[in-house]
PDB file of N, CA and C in Angstrom:
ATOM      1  N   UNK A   1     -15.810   5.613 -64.809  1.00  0.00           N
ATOM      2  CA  UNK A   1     -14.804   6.635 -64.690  1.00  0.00           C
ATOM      3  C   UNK A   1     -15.206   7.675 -63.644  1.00  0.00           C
ATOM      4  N   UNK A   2     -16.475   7.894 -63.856  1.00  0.00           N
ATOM      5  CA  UNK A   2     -17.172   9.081 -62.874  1.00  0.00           C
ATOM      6  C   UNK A   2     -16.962   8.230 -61.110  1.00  0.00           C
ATOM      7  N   UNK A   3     -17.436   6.951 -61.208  1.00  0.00           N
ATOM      8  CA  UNK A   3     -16.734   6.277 -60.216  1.00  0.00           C
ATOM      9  C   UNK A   3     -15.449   6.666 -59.667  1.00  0.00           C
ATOM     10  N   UNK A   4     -14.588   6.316 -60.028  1.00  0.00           N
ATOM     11  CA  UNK A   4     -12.943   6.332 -59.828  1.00  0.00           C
ATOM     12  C   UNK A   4     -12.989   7.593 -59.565  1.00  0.00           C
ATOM     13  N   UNK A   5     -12.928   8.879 -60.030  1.00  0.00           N
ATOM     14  CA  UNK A   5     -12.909  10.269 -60.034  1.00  0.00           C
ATOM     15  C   UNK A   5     -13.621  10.725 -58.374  1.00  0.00           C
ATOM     16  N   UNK A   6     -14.918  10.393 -58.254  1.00  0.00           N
ATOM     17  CA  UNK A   6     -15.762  10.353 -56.687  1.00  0.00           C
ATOM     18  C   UNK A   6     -14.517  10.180 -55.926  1.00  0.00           C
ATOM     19  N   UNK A   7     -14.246   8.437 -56.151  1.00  0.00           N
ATOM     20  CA  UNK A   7     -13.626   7.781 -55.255  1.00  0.00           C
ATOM     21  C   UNK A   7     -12.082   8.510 -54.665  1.00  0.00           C
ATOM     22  N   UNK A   8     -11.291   8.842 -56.010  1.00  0.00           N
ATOM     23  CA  UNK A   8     -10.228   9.712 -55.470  1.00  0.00           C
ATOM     24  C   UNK A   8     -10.273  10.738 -54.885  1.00  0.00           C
ATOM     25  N   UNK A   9     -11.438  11.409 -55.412  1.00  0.00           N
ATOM     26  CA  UNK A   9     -11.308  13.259 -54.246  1.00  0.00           C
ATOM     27  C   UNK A   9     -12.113  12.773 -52.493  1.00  0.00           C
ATOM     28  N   UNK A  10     -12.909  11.528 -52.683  1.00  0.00           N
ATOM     29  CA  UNK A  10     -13.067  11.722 -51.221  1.00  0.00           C
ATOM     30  C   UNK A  10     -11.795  10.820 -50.538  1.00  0.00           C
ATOM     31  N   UNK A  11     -11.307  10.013 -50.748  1.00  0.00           N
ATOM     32  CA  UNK A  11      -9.734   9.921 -50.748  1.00  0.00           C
ATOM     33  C   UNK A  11      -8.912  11.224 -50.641  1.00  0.00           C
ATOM     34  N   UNK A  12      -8.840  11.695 -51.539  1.00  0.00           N
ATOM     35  CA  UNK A  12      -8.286  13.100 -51.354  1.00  0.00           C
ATOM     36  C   UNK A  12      -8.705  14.102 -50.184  1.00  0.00           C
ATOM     37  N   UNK A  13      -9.780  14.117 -49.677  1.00  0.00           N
ATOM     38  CA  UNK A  13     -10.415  14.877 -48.537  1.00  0.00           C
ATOM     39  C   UNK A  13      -9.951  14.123 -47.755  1.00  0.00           C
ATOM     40  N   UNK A  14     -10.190  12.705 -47.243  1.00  0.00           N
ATOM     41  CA  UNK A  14      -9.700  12.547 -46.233  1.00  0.00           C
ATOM     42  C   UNK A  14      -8.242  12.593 -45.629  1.00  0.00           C
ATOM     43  N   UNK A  15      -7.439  12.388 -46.736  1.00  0.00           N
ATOM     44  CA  UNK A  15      -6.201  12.761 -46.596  1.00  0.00           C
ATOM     45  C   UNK A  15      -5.862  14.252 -46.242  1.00  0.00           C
ATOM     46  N   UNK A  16      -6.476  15.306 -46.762  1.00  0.00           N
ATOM     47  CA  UNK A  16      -6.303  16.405 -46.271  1.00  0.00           C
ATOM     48  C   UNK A  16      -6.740  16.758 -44.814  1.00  0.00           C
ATOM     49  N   UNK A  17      -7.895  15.889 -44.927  1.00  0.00           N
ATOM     50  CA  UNK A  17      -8.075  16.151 -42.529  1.00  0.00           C
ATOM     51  C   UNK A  17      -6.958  15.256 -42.387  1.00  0.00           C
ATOM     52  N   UNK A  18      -6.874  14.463 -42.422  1.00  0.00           N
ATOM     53  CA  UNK A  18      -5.427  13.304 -41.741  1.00  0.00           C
ATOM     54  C   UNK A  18      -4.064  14.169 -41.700  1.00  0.00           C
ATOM     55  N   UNK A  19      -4.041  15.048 -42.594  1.00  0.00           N
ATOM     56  CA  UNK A  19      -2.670  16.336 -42.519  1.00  0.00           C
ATOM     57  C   UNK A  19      -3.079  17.224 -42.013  1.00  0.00           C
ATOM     58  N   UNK A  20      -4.165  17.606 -41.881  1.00  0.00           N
ATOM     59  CA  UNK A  20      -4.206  18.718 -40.904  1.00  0.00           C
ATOM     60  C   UNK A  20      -4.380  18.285 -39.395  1.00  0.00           C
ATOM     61  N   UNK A  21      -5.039  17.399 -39.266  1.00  0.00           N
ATOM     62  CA  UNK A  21      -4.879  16.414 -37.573  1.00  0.00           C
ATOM     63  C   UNK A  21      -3.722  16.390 -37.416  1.00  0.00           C
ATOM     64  N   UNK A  22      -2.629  15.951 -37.883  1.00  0.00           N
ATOM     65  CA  UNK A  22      -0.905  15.379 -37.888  1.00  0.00           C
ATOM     66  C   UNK A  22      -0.441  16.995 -37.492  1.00  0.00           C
ATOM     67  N   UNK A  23      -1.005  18.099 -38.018  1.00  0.00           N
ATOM     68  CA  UNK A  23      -0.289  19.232 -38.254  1.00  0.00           C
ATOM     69  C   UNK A  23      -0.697  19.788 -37.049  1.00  0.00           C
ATOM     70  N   UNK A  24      -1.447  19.717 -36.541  1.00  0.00           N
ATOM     71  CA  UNK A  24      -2.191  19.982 -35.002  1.00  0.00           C
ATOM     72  C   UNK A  24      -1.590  19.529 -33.969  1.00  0.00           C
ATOM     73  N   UNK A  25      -1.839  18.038 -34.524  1.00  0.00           N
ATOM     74  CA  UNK A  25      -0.672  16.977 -33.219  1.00  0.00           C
ATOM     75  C   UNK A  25       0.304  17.166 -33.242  1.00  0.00           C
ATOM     76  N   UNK A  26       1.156  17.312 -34.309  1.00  0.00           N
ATOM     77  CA  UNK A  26       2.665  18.069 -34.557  1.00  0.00           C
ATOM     78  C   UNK A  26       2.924  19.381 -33.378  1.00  0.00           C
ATOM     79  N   UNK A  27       2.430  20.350 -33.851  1.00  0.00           N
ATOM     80  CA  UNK A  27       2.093  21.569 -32.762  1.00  0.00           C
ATOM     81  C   UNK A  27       2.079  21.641 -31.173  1.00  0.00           C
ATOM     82  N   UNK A  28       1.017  20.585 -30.815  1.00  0.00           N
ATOM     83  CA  UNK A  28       0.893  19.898 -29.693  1.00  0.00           C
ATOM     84  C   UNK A  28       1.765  19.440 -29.114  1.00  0.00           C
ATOM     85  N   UNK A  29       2.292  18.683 -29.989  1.00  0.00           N
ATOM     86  CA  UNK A  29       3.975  17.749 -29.336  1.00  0.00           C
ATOM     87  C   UNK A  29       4.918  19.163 -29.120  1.00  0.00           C
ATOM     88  N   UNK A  30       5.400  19.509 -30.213  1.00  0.00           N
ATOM     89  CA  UNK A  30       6.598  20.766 -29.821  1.00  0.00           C
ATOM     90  C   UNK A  30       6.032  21.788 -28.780  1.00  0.00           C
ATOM     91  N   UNK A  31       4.802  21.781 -28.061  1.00  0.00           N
ATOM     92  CA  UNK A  31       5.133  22.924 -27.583  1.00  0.00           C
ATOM     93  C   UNK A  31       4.923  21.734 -25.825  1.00  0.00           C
ATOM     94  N   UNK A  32       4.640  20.739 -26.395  1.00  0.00           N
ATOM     95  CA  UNK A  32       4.909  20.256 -24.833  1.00  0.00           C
ATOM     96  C   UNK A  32       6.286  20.074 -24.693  1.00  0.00           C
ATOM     97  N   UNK A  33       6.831  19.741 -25.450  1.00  0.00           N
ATOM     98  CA  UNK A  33       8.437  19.764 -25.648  1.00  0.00           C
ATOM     99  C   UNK A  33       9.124  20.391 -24.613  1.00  0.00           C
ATOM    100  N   UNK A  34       8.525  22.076 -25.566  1.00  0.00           N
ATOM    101  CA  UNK A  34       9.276  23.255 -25.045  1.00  0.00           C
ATOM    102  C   UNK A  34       8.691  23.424 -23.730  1.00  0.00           C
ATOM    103  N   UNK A  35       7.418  22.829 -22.987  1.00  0.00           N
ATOM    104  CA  UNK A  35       7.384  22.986 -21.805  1.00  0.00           C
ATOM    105  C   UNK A  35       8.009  22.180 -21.220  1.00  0.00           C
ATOM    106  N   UNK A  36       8.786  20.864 -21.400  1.00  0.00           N
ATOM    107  CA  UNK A  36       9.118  19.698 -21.035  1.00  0.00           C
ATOM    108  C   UNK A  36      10.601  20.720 -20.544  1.00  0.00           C
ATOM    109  N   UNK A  37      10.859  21.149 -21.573  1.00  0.00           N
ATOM    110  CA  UNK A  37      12.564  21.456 -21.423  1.00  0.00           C
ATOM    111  C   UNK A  37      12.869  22.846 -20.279  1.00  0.00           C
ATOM    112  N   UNK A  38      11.687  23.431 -20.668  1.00  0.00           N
ATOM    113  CA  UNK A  38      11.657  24.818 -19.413  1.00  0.00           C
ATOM    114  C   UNK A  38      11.347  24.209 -17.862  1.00  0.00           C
ATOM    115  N   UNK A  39      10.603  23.119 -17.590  1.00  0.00           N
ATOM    116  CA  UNK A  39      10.132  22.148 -16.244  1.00  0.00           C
ATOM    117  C   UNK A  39      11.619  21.487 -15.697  1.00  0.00           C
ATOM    118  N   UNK A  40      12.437  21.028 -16.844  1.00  0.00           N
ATOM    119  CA  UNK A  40      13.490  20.504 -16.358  1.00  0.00           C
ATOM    120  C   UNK A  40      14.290  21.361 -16.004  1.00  0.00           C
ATOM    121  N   UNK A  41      14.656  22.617 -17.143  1.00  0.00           N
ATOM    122  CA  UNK A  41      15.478  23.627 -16.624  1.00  0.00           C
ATOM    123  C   UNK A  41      15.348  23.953 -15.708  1.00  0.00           C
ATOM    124  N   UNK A  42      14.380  24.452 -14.940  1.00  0.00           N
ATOM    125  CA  UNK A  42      13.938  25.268 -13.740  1.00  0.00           C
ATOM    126  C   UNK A  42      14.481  24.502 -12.800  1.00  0.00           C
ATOM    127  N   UNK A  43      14.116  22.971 -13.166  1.00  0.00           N
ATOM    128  CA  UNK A  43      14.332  21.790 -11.905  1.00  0.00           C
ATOM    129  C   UNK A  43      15.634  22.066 -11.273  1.00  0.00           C
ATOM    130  N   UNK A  44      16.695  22.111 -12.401  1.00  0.00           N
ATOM    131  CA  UNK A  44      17.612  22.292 -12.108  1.00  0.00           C
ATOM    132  C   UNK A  44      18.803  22.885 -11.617  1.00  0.00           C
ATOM    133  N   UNK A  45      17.937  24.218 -12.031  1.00  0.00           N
ATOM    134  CA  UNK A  45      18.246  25.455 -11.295  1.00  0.00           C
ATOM    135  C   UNK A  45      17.669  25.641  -9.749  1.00  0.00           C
ATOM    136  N   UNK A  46      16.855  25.224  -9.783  1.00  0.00           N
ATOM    137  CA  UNK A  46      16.138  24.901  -8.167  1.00  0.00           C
ATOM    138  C   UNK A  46      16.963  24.100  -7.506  1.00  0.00           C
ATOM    139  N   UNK A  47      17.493  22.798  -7.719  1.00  0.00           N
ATOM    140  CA  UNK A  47      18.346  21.551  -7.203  1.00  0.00           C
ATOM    141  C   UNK A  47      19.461  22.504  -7.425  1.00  0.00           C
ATOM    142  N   UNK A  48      20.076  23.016  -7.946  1.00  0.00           N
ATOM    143  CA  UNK A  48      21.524  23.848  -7.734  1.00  0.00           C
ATOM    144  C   UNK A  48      21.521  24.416  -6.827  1.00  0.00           C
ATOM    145  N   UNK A  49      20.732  25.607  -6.738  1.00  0.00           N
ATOM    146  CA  UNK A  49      20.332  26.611  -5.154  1.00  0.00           C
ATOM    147  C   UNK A  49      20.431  25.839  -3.950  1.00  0.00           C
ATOM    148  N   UNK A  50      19.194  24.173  -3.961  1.00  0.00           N
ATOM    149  CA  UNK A  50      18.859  23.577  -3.092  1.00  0.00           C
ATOM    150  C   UNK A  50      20.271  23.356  -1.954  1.00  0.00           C
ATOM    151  N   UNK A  51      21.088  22.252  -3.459  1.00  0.00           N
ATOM    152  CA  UNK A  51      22.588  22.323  -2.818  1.00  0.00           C
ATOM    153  C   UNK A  51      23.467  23.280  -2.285  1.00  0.00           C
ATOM    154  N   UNK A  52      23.496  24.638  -3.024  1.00  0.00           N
ATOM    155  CA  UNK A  52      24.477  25.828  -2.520  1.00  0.00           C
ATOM    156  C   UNK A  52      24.035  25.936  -0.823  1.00  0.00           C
ATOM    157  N   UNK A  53      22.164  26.226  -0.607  1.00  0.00           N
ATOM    158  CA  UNK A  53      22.182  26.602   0.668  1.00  0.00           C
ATOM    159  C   UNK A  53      22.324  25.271   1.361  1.00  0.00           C
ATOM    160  N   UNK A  54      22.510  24.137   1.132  1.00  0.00           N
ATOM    161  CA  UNK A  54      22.913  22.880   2.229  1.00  0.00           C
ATOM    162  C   UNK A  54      24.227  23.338   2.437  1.00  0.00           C
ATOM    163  N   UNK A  55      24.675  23.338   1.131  1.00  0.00           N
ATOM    164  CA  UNK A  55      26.502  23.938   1.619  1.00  0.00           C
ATOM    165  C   UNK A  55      26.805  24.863   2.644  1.00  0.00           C
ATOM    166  N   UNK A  56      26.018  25.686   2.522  1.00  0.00           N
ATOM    167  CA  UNK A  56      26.467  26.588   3.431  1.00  0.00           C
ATOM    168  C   UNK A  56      26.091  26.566   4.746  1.00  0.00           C
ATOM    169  N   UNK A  57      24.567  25.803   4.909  1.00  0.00           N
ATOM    170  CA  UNK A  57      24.095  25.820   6.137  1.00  0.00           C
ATOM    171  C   UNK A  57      25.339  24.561   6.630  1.00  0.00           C
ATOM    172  N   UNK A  58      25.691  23.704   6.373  1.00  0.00           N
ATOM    173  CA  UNK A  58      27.110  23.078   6.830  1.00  0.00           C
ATOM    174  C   UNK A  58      28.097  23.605   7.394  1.00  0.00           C
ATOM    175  N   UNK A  59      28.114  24.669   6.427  1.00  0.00           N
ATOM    176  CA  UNK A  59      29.752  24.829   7.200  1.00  0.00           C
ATOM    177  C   UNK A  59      29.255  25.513   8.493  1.00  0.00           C
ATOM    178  N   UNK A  60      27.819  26.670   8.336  1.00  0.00           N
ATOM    179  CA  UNK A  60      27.405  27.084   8.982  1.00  0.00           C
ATOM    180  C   UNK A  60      27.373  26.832  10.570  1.00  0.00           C
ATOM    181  N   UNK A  61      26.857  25.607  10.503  1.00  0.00           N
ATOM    182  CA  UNK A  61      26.196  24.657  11.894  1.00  0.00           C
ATOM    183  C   UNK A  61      26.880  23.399  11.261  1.00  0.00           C
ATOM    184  N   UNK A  62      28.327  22.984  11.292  1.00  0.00           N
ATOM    185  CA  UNK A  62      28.611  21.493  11.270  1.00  0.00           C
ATOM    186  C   UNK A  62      28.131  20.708  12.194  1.00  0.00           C
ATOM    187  N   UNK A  63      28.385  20.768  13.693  1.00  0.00           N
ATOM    188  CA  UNK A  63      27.688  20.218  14.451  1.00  0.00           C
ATOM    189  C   UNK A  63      25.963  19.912  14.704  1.00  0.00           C
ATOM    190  N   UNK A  64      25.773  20.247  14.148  1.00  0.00           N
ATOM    191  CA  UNK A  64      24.040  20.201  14.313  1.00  0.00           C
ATOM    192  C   UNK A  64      23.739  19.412  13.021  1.00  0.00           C
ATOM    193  N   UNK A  65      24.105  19.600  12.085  1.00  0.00           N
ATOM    194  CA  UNK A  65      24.171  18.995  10.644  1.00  0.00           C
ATOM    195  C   UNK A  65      24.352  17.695  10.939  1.00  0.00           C
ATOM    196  N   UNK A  66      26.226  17.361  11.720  1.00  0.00           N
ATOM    197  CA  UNK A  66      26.091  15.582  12.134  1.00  0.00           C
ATOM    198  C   UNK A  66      25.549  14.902  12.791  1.00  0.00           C
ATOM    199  N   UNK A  67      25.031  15.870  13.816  1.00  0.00           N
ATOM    200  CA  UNK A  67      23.565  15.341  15.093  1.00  0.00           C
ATOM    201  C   UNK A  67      22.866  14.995  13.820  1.00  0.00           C
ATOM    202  N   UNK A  68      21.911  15.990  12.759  1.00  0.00           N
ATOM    203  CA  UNK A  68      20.961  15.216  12.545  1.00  0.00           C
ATOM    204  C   UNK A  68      20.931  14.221  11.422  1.00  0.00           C
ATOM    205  N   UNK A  69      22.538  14.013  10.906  1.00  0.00           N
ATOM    206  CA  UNK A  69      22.440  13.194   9.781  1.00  0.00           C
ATOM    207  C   UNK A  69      23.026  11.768  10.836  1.00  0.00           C
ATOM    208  N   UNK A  70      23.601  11.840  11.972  1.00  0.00           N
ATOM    209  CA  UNK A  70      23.437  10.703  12.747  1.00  0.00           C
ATOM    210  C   UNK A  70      22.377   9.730  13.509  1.00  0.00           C
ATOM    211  N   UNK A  71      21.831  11.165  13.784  1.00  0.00           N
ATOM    212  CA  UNK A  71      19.899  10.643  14.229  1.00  0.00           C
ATOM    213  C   UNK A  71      19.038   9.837  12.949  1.00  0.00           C
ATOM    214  N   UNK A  72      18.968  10.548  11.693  1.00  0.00           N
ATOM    215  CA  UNK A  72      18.586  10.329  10.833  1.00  0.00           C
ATOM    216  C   UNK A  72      19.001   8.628  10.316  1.00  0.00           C
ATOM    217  N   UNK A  73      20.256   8.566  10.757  1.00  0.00           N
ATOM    218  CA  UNK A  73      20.772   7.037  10.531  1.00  0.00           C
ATOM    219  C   UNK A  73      20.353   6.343  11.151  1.00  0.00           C
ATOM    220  N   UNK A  74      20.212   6.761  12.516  1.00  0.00           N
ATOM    221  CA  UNK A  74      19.883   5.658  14.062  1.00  0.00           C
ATOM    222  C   UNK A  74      18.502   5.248  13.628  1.00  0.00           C
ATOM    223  N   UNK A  75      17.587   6.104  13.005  1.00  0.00           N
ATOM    224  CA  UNK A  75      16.369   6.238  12.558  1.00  0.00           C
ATOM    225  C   UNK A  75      15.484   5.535  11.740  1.00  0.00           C
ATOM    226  N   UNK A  76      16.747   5.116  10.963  1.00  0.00           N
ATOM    227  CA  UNK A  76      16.223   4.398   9.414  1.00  0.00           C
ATOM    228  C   UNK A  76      16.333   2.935   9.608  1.00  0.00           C
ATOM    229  N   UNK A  77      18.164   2.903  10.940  1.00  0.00           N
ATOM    230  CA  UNK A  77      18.655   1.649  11.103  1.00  0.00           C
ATOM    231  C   UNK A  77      17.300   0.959  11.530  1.00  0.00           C
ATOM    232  N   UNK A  78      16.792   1.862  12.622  1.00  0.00           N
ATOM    233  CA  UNK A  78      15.691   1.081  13.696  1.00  0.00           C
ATOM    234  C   UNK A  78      14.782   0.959  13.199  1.00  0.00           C
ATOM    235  N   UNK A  79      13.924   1.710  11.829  1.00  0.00           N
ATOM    236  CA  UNK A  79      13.072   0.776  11.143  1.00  0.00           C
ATOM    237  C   UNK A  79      13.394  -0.022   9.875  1.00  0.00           C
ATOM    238  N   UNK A  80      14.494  -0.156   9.788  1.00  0.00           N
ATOM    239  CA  UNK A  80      15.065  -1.208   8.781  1.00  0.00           C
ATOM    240  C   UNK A  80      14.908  -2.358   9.769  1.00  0.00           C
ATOM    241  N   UNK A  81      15.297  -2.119  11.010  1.00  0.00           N
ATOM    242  CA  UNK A  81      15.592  -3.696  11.940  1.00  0.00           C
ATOM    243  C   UNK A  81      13.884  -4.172  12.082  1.00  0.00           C
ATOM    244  N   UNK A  82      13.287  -3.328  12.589  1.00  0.00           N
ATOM    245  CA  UNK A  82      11.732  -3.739  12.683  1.00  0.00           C
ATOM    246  C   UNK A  82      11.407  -4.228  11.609  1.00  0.00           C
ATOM    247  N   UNK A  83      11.309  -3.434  10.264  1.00  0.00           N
ATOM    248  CA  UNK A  83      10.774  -4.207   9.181  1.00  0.00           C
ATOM    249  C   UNK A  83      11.127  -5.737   8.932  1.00  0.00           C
ATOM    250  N   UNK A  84      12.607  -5.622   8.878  1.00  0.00           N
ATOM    251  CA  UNK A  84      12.893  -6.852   8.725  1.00  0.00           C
ATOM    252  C   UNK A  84      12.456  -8.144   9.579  1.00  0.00           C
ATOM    253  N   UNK A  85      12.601  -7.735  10.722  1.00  0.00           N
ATOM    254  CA  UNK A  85      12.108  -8.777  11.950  1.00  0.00           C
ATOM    255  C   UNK A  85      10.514  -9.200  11.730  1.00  0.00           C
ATOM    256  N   UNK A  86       9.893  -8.464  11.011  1.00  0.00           N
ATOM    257  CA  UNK A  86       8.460  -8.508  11.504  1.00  0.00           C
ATOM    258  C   UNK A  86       8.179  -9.627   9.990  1.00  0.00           C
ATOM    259  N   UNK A  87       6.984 -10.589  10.520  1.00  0.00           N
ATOM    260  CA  UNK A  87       7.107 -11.410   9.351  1.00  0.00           C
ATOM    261  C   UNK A  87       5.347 -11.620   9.283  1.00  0.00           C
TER     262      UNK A  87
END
């Protein structure tokens, strides 16, 4: 009986570190969470701005904008064609 009795309280101890580890790691998780969700927010608020000032630098300088989103094409075409060619 004195057996069984041992056996359950160190059973019992270890179960109590195993809940307090969980209760730690628990902690751990939610607050990466809440950093997870403030990293994205920000992201997004950053990528909003990003877009407003493209907008505007557009209307700003249209011409210079299609120069370089035409260059930018001629650009990609000509190493898309190289890559491909090259074996």
């Amino acid at each position: 009986m004195k057996k069984a009795f041992a056996c359950a309280l160190t059973t019992g101890g270890y179960f109590a570190k195993a809940a307090s580890e969980f209760s730690a790691l628990k902690s751990n998780v939610e607050e990466s969470a809440h950093d997870v969700r403030r990293i994205v927010r920000r992201a997004r608020h950053v990528t909003e701005n990003f877009v407003d000032d493209v907008a505007i630098t557009v209307k700003k300088q249209p011409l210079t904008c299609a120069g370089l989103a035409f260059g930018c094409g001629i650009g990609i075409g000509a190493l898309a064609g190289w890559f491909g060619r090259r074996k």
